[in-house]
Protein backbone atom coordinates (compact mmCIF):
# COMPACT_ATOMS: atom_id res chain seq x y z
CA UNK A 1 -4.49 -1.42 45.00
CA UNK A 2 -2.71 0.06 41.97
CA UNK A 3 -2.78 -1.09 38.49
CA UNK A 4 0.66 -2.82 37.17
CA UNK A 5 2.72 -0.29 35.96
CA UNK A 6 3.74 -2.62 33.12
CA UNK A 7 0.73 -3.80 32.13
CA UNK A 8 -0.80 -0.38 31.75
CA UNK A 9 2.18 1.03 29.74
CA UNK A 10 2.01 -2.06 27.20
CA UNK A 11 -1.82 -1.73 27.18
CA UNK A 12 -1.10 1.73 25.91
CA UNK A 13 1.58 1.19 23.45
CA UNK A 14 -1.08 -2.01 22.06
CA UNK A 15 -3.90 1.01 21.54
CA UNK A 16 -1.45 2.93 19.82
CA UNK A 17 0.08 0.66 17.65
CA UNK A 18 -3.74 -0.52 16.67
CA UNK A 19 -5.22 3.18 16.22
CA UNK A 20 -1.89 3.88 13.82
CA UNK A 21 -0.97 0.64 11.77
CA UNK A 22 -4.79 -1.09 12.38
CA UNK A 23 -7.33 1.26 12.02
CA UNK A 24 -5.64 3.98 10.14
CA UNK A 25 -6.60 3.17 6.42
CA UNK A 26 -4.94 3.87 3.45
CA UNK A 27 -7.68 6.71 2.34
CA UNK A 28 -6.81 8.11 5.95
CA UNK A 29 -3.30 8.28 4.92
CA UNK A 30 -3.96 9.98 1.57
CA UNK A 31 -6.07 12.53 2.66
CA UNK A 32 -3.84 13.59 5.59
CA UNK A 33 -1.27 14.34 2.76
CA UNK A 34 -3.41 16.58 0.95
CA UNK A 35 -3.54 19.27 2.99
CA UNK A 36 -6.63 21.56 3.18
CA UNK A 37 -10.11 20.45 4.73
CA UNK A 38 -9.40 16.84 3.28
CA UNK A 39 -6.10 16.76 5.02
CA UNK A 40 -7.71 17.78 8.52
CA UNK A 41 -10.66 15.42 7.94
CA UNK A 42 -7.98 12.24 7.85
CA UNK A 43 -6.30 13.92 10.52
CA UNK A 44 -9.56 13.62 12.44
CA UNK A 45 -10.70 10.50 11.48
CA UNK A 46 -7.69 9.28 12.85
CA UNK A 47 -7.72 10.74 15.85
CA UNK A 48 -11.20 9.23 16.19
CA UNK A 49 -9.75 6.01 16.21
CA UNK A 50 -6.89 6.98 18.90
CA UNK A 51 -10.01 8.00 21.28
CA UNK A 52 -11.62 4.42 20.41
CA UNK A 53 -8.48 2.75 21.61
CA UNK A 54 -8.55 4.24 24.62
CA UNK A 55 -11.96 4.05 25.76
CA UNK A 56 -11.16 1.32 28.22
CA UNK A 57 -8.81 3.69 29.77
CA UNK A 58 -11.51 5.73 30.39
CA UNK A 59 -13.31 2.54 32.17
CA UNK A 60 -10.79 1.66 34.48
CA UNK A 61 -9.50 5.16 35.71
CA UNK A 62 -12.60 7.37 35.25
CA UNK A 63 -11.93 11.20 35.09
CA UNK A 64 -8.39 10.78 35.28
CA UNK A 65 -8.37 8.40 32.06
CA UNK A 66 -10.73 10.74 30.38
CA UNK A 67 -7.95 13.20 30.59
CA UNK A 68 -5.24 10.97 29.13
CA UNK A 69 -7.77 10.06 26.35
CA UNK A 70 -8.10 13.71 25.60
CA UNK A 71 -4.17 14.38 25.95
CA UNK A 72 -3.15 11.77 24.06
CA UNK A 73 -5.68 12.00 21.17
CA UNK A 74 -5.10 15.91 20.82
CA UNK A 75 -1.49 15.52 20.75
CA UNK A 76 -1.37 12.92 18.58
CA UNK A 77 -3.06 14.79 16.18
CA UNK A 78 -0.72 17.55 16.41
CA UNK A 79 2.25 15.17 16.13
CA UNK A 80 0.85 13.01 12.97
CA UNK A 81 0.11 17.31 11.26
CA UNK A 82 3.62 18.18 12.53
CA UNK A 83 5.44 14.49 10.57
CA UNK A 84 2.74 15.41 7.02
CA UNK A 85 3.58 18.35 6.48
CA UNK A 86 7.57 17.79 7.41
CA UNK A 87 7.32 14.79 4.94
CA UNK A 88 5.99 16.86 2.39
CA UNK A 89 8.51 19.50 2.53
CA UNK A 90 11.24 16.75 2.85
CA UNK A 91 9.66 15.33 -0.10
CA UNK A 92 9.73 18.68 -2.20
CA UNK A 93 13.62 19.38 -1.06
CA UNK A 94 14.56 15.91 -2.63
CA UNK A 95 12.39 16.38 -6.02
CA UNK A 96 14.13 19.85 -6.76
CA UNK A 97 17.28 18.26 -5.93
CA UNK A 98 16.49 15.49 -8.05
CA UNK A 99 15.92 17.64 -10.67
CA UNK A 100 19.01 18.94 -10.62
CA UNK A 101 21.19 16.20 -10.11
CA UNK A 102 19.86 15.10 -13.40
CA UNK A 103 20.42 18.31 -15.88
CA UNK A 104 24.04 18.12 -14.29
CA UNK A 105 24.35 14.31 -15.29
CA UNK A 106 24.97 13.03 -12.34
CA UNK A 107 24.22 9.37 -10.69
CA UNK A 108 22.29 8.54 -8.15
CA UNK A 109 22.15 4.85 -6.52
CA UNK A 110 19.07 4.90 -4.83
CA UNK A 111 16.61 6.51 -7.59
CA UNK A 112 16.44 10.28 -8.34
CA UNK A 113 14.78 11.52 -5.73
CA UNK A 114 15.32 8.93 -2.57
CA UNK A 115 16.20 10.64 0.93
CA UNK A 116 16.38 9.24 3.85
CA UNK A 117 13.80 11.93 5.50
CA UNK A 118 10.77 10.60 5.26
CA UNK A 119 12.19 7.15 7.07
CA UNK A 120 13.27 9.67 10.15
CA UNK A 121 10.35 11.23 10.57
CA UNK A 122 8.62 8.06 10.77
CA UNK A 123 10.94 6.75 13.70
CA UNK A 124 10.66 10.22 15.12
CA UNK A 125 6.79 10.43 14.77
CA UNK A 126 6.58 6.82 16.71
CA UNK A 127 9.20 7.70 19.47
CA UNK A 128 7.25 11.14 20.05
CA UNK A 129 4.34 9.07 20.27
CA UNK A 130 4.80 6.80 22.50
CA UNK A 131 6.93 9.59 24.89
CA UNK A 132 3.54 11.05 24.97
CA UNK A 133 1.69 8.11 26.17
CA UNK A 134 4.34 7.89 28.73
CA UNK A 135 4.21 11.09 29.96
CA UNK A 136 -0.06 10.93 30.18
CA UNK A 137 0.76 8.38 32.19
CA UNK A 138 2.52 9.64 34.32
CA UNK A 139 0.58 12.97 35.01
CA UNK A 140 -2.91 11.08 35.05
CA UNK A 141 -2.57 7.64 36.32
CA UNK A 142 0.72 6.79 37.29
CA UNK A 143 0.37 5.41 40.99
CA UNK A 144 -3.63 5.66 40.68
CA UNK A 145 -6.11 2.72 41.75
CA UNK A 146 -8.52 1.61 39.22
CA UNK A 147 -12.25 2.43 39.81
CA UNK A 148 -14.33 0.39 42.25
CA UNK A 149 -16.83 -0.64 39.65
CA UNK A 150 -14.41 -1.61 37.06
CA UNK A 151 -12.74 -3.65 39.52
CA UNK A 152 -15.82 -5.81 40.55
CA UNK A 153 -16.67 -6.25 36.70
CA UNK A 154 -13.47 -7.94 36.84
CA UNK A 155 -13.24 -9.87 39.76
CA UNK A 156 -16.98 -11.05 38.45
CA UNK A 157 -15.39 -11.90 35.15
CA UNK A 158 -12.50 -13.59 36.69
CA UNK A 159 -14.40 -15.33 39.18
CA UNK A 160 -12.15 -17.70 41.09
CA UNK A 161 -9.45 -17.82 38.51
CA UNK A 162 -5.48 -16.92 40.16
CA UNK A 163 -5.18 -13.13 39.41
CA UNK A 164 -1.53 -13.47 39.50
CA UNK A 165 -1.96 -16.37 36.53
CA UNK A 166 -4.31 -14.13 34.95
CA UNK A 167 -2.01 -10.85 34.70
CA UNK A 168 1.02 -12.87 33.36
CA UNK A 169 -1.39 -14.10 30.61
CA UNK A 170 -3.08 -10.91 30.18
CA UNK A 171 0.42 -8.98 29.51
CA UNK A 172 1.94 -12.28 27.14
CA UNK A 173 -0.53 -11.65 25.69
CA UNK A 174 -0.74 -7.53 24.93
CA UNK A 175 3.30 -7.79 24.47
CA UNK A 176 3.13 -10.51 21.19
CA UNK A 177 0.19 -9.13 19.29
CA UNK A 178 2.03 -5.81 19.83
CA UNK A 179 5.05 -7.16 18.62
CA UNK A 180 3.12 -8.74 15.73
CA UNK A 181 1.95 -5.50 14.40
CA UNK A 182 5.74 -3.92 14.81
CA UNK A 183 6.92 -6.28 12.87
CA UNK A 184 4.24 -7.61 10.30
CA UNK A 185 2.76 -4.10 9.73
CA UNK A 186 4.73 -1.16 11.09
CA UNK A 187 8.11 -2.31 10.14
CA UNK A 188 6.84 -2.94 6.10
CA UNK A 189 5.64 0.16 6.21
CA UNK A 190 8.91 1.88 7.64
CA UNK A 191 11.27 -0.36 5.18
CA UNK A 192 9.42 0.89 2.50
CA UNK A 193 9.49 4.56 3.34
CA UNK A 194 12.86 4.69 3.82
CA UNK A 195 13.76 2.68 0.61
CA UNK A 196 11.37 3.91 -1.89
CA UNK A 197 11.00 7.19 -3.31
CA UNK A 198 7.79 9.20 -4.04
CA UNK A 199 8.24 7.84 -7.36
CA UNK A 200 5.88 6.75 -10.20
CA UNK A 201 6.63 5.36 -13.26
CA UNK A 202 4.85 6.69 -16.49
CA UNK A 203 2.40 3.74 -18.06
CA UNK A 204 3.06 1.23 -15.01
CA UNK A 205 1.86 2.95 -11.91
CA UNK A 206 2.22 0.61 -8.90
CA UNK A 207 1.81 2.81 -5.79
CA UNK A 208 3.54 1.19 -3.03
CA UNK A 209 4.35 -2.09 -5.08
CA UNK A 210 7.91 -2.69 -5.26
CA UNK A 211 9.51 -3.18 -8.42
CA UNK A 212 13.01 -4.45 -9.60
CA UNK A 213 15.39 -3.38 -12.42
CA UNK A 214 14.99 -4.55 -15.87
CA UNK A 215 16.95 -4.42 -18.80
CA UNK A 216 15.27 -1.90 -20.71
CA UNK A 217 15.23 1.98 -19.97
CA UNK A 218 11.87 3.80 -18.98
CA UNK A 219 10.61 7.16 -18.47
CA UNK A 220 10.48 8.45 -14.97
CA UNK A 221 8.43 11.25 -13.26
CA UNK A 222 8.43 13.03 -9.77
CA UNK A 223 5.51 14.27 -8.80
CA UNK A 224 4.41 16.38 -5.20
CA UNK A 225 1.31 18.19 -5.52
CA UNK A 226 1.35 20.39 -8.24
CA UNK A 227 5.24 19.97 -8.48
CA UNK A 228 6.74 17.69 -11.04
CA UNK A 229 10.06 16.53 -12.97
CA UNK A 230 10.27 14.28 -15.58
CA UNK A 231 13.61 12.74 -16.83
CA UNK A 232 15.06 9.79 -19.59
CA UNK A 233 15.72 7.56 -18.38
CA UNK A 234 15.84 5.81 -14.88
CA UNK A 235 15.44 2.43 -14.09
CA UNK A 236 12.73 1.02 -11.22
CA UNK A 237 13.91 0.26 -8.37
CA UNK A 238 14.63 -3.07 -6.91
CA UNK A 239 12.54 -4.90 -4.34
CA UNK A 240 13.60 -3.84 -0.84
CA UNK A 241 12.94 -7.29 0.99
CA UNK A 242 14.16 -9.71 -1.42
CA UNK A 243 11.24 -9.80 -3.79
CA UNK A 244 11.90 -11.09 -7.20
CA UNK A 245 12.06 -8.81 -10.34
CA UNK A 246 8.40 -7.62 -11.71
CA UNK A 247 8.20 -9.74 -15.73
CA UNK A 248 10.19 -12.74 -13.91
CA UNK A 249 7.46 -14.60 -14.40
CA UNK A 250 6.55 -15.48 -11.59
CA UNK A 251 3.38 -14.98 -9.58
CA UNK A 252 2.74 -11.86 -6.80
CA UNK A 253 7.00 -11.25 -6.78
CA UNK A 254 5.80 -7.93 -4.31
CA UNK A 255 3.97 -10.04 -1.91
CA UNK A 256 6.49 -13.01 -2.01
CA UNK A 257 9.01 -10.39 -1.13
CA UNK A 258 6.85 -8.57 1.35
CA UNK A 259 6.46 -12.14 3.33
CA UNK A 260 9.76 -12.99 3.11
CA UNK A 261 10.55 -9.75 5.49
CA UNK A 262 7.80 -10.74 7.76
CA UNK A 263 9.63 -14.08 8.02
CA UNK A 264 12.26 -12.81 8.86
CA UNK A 265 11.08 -10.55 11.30
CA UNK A 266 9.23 -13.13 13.21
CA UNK A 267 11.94 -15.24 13.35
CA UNK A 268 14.62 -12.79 14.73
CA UNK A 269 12.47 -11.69 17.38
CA UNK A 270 11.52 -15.71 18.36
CA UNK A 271 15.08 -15.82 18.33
CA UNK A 272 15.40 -12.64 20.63
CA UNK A 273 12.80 -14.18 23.04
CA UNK A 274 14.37 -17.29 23.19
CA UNK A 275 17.90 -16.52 24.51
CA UNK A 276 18.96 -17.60 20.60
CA UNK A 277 20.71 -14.62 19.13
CA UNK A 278 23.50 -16.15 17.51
CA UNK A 279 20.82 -17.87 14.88
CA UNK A 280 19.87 -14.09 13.58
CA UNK A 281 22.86 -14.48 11.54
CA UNK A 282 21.99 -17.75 9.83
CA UNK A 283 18.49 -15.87 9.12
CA UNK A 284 20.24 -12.95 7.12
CA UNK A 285 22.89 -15.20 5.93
CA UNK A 286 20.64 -17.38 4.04
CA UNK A 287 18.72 -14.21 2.71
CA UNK A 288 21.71 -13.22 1.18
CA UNK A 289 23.07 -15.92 0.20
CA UNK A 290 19.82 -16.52 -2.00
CA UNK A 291 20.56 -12.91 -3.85
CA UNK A 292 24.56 -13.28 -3.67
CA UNK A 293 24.31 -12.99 -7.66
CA UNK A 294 22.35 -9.98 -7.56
CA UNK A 295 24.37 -8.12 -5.36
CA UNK A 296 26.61 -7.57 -8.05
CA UNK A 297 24.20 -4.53 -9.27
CA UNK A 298 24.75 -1.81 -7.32
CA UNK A 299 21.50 -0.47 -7.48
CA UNK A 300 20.14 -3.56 -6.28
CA UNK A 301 22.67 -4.03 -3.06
CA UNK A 302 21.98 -0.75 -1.97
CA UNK A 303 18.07 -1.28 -1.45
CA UNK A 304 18.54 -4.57 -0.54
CA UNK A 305 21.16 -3.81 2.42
CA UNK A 306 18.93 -1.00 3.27
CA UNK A 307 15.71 -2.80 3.68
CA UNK A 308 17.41 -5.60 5.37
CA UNK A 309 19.11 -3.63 7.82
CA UNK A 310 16.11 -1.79 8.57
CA UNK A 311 14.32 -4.62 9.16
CA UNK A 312 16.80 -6.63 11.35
CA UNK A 313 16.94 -3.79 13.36
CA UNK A 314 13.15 -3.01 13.85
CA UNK A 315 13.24 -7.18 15.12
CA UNK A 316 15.95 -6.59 17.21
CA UNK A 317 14.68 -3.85 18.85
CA UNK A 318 11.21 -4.52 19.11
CA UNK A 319 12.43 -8.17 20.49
CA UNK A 320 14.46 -6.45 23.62
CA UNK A 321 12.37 -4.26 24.75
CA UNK A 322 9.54 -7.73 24.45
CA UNK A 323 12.00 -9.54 26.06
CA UNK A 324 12.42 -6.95 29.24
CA UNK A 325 8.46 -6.42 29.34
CA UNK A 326 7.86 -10.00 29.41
CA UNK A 327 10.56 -10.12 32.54
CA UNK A 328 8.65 -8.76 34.86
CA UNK A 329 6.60 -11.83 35.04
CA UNK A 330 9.12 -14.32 35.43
């Protein structure tokens, strides 16, 4: 007997989604930008993880998982060194340009050195990804019964439970915490790449914290590597999920921001799941309607349609394709 075809595919997109957005630290990430032996150390730590993930593939198909385990982890490594190091040159493109934009005193809406790049790549990297997975599967397992042992560990497990019952709850349950991560981890993480420049401001560094504009004027630098521009002056940018300015006064503005996106994520894609589509506009109507006097700044509109559409999208998305897996059980 073969393994579901659909169960196996989401098993593998779950393993990915962990190894990249769960068990890929930040120190991971910040070494793989460096470049050099620390760069191919995160690179390999990483991988490391990938391999973890799919140790139960291994299990269940034997040799023939070992080699998707092997495929998969090698290629993703060579993907995740191919997006660095086109990130990095993206980066450097839009610092020079930056540069230059301001000793010609020109404008620029969203901050001095924002492209959208480095947001690209990231869809790119994840679509390469999991067309990777897919095709593993295909060459290696696609078709193939699982081994004889790991199937009587599991009928011993299972015991006299319904294994029709059991595989509808088994793949409910791999398609929501996958679409959890999409949307509570992975889909942060892609607003604010493709909304926030590799920017940090001089005397207030906040890494990845997003920050709104203020009244008064403030230095700005661009730094990659050993490359760097500085500039009077430029203004920080706005919140991309509808946080509230930073010296509002009120508490964590970043994280109130950051969970209003996951809000809305989560709700858009209970929406999608529930035949309720027409709501998703009541969701993003009521976000905007609570920033309608802010829009007036065009700095501020900019990031915030941005973000937002980036994010209803990534729910959207992420909610179909749920929506289709989840089908085949019906």
């Amino acid at each position: 007997m073969t393994a579901d075809a659909t169960l196996v595919l989401a098993w593998l997109v779950l393993a990915h989604l962990a190894a990249d957005f769960l068990l890929q630290t930040e120190s991971m990430v910040a070494d793989k930008f460096l470049g050099g032996r620390r760069g191919w150390n995160g690179l390999l730590l990483h991988g490391a993880a990938v391999a973890l993930c799919l140790v139960p593939v291994v299990a269940a198909f034997e040799l023939r998982g070992l080699g998707l385990l092997v495929t998969v982890t090698v290629g993703h490594v060579v993907i995740d060194r191919w997006k660095v190091r086109a990130t990095r040159r993206a980066e450097s493109r839009a610092l020079a340009a930056a540069h230059r934009r301001h000793e010609q005193a020109t404008t620029a809406g969203l901050g001095p050195a924002w492209t959208p790049l480095p947001g690209a790549l990231f869809i790119v990297d994840q679509l390469v990804h999991v067309a990777l997975i897919a095709g593993a599967w295909v060459v290696f397992i696609s078709g193939v019964p699982p081994a004889a042992q790991f199937v009587e560990v599991v009928d011993r497990v299972l015991g006299s439970a319904d294994r029709t019952t059991v595989h509808r709850v088994v793949l409910v349950g791999v398609v929501l915490l996958s679409l959890a991560i999409v949307n509570v981890r992975a889909a942060a993480l892609f607003v604010g790449t493709l909304v926030r420049p590799r920017e940090a401001l001089s005397g207030d560094e906040r890494g990845d914290e997003p920050v709104a504009a203020v009244a008064t004027p403030r230095s700005w630098r661009l730094r990659f590597g050993t490359l760097e521009a500085t500039a009077e002056p430029v203004l920080p940018e706005p919140p991309a999920d509808g946080g509230e300015p930073v010296g509002s006064g009120r508490a964590s503005p970043s994280q109130i921001g950051a969970t209003i996106g996951v809000l809305e994520r989560l709700l858009i894609v209970t929406f999608v799941l529930t035949g309720s589509t027409a709501a998703v506009g009541f969701v993003v109507g009521a976000k905007t309607l609570a920033r309608f006097r802010q829009l007036d700044d065009r700095d501020f509109a900019e990031y915030y349609l941005l973000g937002t559409l980036a994010s209803v999208a990534i729910a959207l998305g992420s909610g179909l394709l749920a929506a289709a897996a989840l089908a085949t059980v019906r």
